[in-house]
Protein backbone atom coordinates (compact mmCIF):
# COMPACT_ATOMS: atom_id res chain seq x y z
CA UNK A 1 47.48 87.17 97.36
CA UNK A 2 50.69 88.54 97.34
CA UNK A 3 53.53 86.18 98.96
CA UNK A 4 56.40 86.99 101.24
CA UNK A 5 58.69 85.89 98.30
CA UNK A 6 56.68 88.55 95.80
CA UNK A 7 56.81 91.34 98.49
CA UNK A 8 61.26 90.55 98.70
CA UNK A 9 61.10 90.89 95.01
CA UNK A 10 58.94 93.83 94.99
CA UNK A 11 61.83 95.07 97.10
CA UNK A 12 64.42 94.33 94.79
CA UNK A 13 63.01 95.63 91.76
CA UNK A 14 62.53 99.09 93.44
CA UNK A 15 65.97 99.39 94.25
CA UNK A 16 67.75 98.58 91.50
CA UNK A 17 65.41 100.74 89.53
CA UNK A 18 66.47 103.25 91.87
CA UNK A 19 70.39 102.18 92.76
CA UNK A 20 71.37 99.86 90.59
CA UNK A 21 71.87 97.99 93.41
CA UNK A 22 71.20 94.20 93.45
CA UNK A 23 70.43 92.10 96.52
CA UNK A 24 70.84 88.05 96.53
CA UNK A 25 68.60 85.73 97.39
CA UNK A 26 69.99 85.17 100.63
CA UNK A 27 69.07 88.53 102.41
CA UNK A 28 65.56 87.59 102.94
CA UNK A 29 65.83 88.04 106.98
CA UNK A 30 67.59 91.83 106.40
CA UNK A 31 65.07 92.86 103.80
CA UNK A 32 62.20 91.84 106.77
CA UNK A 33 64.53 94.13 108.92
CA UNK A 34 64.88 97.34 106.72
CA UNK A 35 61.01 96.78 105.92
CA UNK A 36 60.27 97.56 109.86
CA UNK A 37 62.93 100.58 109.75
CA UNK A 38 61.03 101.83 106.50
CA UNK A 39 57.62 101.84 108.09
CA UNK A 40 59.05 103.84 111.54
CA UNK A 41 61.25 106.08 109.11
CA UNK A 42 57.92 107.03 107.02
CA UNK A 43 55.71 106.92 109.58
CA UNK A 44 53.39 105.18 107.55
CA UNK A 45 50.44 103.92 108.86
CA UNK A 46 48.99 101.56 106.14
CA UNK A 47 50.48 98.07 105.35
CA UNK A 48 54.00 97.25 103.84
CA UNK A 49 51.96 96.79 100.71
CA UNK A 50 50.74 99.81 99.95
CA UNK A 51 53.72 101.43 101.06
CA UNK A 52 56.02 99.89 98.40
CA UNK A 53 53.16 100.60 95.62
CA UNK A 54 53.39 104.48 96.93
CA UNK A 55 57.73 104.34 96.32
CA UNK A 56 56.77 103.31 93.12
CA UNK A 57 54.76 105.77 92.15
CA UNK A 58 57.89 107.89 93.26
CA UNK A 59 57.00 108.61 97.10
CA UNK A 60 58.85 108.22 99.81
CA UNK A 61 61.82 107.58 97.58
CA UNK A 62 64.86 109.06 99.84
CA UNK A 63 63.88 107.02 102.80
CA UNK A 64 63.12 103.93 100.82
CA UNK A 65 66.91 104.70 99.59
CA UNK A 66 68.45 105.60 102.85
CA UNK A 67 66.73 102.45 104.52
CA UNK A 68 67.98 99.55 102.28
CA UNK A 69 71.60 101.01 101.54
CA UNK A 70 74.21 99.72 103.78
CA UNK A 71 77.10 101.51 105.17
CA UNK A 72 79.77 100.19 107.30
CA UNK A 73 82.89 101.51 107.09
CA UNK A 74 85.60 102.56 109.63
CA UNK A 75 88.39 104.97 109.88
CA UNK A 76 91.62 103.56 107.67
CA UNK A 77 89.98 100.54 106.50
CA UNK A 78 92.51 98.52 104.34
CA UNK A 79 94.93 100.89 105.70
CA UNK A 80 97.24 99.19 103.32
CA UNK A 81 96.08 102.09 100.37
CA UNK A 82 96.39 104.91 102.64
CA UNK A 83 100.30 103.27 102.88
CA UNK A 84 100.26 103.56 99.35
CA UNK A 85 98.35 107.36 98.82
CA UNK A 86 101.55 108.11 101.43
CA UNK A 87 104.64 107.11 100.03
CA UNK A 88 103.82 106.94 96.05
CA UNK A 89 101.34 109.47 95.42
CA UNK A 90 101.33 112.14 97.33
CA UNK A 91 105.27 112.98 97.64
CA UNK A 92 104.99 113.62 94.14
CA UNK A 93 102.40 116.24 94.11
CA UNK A 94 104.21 117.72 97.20
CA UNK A 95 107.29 118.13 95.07
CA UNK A 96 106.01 119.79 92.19
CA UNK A 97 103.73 121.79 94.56
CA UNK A 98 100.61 120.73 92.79
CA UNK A 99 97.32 120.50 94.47
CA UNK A 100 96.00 116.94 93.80
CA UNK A 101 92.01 116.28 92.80
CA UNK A 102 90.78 113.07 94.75
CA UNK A 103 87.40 111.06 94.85
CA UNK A 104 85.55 109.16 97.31
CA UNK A 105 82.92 107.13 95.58
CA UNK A 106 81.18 105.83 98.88
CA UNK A 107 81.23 108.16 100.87
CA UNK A 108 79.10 106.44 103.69
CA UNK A 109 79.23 108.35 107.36
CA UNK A 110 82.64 110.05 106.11
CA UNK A 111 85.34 108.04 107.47
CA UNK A 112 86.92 107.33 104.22
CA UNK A 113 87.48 110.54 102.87
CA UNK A 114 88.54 112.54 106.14
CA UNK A 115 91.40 109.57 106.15
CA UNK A 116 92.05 110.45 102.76
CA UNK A 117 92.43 114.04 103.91
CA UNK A 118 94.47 112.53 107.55
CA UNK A 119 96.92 111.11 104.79
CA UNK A 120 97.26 114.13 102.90
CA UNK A 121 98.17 116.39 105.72
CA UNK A 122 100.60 113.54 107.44
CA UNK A 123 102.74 113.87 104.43
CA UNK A 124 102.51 117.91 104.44
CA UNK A 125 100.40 120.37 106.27
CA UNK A 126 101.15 122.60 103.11
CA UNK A 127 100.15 120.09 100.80
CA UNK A 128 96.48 121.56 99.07
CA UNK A 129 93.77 118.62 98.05
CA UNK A 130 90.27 119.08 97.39
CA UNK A 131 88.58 115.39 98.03
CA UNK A 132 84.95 115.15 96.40
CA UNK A 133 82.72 112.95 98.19
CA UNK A 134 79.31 111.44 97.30
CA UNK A 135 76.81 108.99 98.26
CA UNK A 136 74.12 107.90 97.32
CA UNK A 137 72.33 107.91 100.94
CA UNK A 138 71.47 111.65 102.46
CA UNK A 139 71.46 110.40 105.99
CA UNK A 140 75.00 108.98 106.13
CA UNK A 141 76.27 112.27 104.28
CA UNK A 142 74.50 114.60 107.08
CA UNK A 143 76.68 112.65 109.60
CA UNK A 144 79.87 112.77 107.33
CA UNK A 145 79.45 116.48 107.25
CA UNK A 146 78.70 116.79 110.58
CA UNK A 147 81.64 114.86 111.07
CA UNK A 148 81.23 113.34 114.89
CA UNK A 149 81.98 109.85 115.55
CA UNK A 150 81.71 107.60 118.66
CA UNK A 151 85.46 106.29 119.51
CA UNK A 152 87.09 104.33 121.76
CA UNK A 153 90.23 105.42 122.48
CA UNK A 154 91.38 101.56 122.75
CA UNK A 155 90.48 100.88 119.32
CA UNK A 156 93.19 100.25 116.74
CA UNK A 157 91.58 102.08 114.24
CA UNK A 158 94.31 104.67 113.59
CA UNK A 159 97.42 103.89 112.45
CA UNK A 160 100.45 103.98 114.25
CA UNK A 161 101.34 107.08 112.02
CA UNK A 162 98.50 108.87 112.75
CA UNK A 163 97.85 110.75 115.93
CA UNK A 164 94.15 111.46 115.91
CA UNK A 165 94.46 114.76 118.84
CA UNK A 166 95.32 116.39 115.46
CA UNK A 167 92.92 116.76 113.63
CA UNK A 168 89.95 115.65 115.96
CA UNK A 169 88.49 117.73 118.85
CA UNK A 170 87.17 115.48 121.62
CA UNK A 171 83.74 116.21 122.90
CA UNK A 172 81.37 115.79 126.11
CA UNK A 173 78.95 113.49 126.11
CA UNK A 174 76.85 111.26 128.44
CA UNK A 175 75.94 107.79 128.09
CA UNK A 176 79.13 106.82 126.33
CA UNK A 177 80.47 103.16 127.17
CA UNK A 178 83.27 102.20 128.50
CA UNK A 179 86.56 104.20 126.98
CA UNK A 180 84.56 105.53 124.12
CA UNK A 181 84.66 109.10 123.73
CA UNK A 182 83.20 111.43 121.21
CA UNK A 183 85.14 113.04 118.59
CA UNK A 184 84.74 115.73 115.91
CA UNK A 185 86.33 116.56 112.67
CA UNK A 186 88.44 120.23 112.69
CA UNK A 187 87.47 122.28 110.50
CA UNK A 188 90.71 122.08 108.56
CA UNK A 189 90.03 118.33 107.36
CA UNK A 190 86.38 119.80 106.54
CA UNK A 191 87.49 122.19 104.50
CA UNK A 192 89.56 119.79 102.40
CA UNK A 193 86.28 118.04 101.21
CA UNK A 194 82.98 118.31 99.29
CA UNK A 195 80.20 116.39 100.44
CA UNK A 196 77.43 115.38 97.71
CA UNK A 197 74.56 113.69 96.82
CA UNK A 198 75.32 111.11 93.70
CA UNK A 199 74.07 107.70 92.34
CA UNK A 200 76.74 105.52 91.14
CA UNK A 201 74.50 103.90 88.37
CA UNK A 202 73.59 107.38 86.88
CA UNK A 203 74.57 107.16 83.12
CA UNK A 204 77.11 109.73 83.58
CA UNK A 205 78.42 111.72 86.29
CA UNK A 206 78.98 115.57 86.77
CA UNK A 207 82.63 115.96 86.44
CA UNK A 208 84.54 116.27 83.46
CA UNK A 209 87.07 114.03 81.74
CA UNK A 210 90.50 113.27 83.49
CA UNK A 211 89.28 115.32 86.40
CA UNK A 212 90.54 112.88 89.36
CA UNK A 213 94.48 112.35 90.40
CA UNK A 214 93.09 109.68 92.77
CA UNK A 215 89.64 107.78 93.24
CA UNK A 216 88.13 105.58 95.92
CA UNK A 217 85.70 103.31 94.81
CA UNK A 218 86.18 100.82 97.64
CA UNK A 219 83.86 98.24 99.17
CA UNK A 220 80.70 99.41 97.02
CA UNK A 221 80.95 97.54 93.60
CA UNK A 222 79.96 94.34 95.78
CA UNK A 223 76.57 95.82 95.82
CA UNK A 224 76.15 95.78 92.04
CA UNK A 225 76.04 92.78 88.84
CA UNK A 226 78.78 92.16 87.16
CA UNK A 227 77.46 94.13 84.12
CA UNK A 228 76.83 97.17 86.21
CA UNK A 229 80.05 97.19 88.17
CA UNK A 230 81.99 97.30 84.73
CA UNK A 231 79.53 100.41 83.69
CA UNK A 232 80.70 102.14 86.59
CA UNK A 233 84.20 101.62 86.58
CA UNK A 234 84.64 102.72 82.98
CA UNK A 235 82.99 105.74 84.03
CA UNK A 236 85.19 106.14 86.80
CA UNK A 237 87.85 105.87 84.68
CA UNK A 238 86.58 108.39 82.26
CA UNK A 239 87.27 111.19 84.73
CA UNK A 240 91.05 109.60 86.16
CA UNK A 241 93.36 111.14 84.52
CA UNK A 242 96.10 109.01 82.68
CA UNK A 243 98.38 108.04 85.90
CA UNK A 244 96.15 108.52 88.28
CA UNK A 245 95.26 105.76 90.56
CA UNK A 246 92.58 103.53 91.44
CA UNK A 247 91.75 101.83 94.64
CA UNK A 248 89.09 99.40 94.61
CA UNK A 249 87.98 96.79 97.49
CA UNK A 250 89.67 93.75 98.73
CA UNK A 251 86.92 91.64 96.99
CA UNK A 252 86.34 93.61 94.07
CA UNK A 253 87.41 92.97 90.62
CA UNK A 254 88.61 95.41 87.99
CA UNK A 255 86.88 93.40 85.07
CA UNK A 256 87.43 95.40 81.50
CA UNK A 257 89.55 97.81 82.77
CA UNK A 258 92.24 95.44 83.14
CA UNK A 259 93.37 96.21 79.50
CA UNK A 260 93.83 99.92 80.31
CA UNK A 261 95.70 100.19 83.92
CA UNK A 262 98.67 98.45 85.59
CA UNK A 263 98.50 96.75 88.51
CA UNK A 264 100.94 97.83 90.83
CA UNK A 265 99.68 96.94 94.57
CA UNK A 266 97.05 94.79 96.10
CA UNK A 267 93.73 96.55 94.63
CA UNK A 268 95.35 99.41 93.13
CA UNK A 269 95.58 100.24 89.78
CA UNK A 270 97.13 103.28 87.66
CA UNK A 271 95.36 104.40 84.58
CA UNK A 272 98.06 103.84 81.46
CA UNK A 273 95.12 104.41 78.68
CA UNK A 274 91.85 105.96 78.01
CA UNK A 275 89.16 103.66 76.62
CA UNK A 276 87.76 104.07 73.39
């Protein structure tokens, strides 16, 4: 009879075999969670068992995906690299009137790459940037391109420098708490970016070499080993172009690619080599 402990691993074997992703032995009460939110999001009327065997087999694959992935985010987060994208990066490009190529890694509901667009026009509304976004989830990338988000207008989440009125539209809504509003994305900041389906542990990815001025791959590498986090970053770094910059996660590491970029802020890294 098959155990709770063989069903958990069941679990993880089917997503990394789908992700890459790898889950620790200490999310044994979330897994029990996202197992509920897979049987409502299926509608599947058999047991948990049978269910799994079927994703195997290669059904019921996106929601199986879309269910265990985890997205939090917010608008700005580590604000500290949007500081950075501001005052080093981006005045050059202005200067020489270049349009700069930027990607967003994790993509999630979309907050991180309409910041990344926020930035670009703070710095100049003339300033052209096309921002490439993927995930691996399609739920969270319907909502980024929809590109509504609950807010409360008390929240911090902006940056002094930014005045969200801008470059959001505020809309009506009941059953909103307190001072949160609703608020949509114009569809100038849409237009800046590309919203796509990708898995980060794909053996390569669809964009040619020294394609990227900037990437984002921020808050996502947690989610992977060691060994697999290195495999993506070198192929991240296969399409940043020599100079171009890097921003990874508070907690993340840059492993190998320490030998081919300089350190120059906290989590941010410019590419000074290619690997071989």
């Amino acid at each position: 009879m098959e155990t709770t402990k063989d069903l958990h691993n069941k679990v993880k074997s089917i997503l990394y075999s789908l992700t890459g992703i790898t889950l620790t032995e200490n999310k044994d009460i979330m897994i029990n969670n996202r197992l509920d939110k897979l049987k409502r999001n299926t509608n599947y009327t058999g047991t948990i068992h049978d269910l799994l065997d079927l994703i195997g087999e290669g059904k019921y694959t996106t929601e199986f995906i879309n269910t265990f992935t985890t997205n939090k985010t917010h608008f700005f987060r580590e604000d500290f690299h949007f500081i950075d994208l501001k005052e080093r990066v981006l005045p050059e490009f202005l200067k020489n009137r270049q349009t700069i190529n930027m990607y967003c890694s994790a993509a999630s509901t979309g907050e991180e790459p309409y910041s990344m667009a926020i930035t670009v026009k703070e710095v100049d509304s003339s300033l052209k940037a096309n921002i490439i976004a993927t995930d691996i989830d399609t739920d969270v990338l319907q909502h980024a391109a929809n590109g509504i988000y609950r807010f409360q207008k008390s929240s911090k989440e902006f940056p002094e420098w930014v005045k969200p009125q801008k470059y959001f539209k505020r809309r009506i809504q009941k059953n909103l708490v307190g001072d949160e509003i609703l608020i949509k994305a114009n569809d100038e900041l849409k237009n800046m970016i590309t919203f796509a389906q990708m898995n980060l542990n794909d053996s390569e990815y669809p964009f040619e070499k020294n394609k990227f001025d900037v990437i984002f791959c921020r808050n996502v590498l947690i989610y992977f080993s060691i060994e697999d986090q290195n495999k993506i970053l070198k192929k991240l770094f296969y399409n940043l172009k020599i100079g171009g910059t890097l921003y990874i996660g508070h907690s993340e590491n840059p492993h190998d690619l320490i030998n081919y970029s300089k350190r120059i802020g906290q989590n941010i890294f410019i590419k000074i080599k290619d690997i071989n």
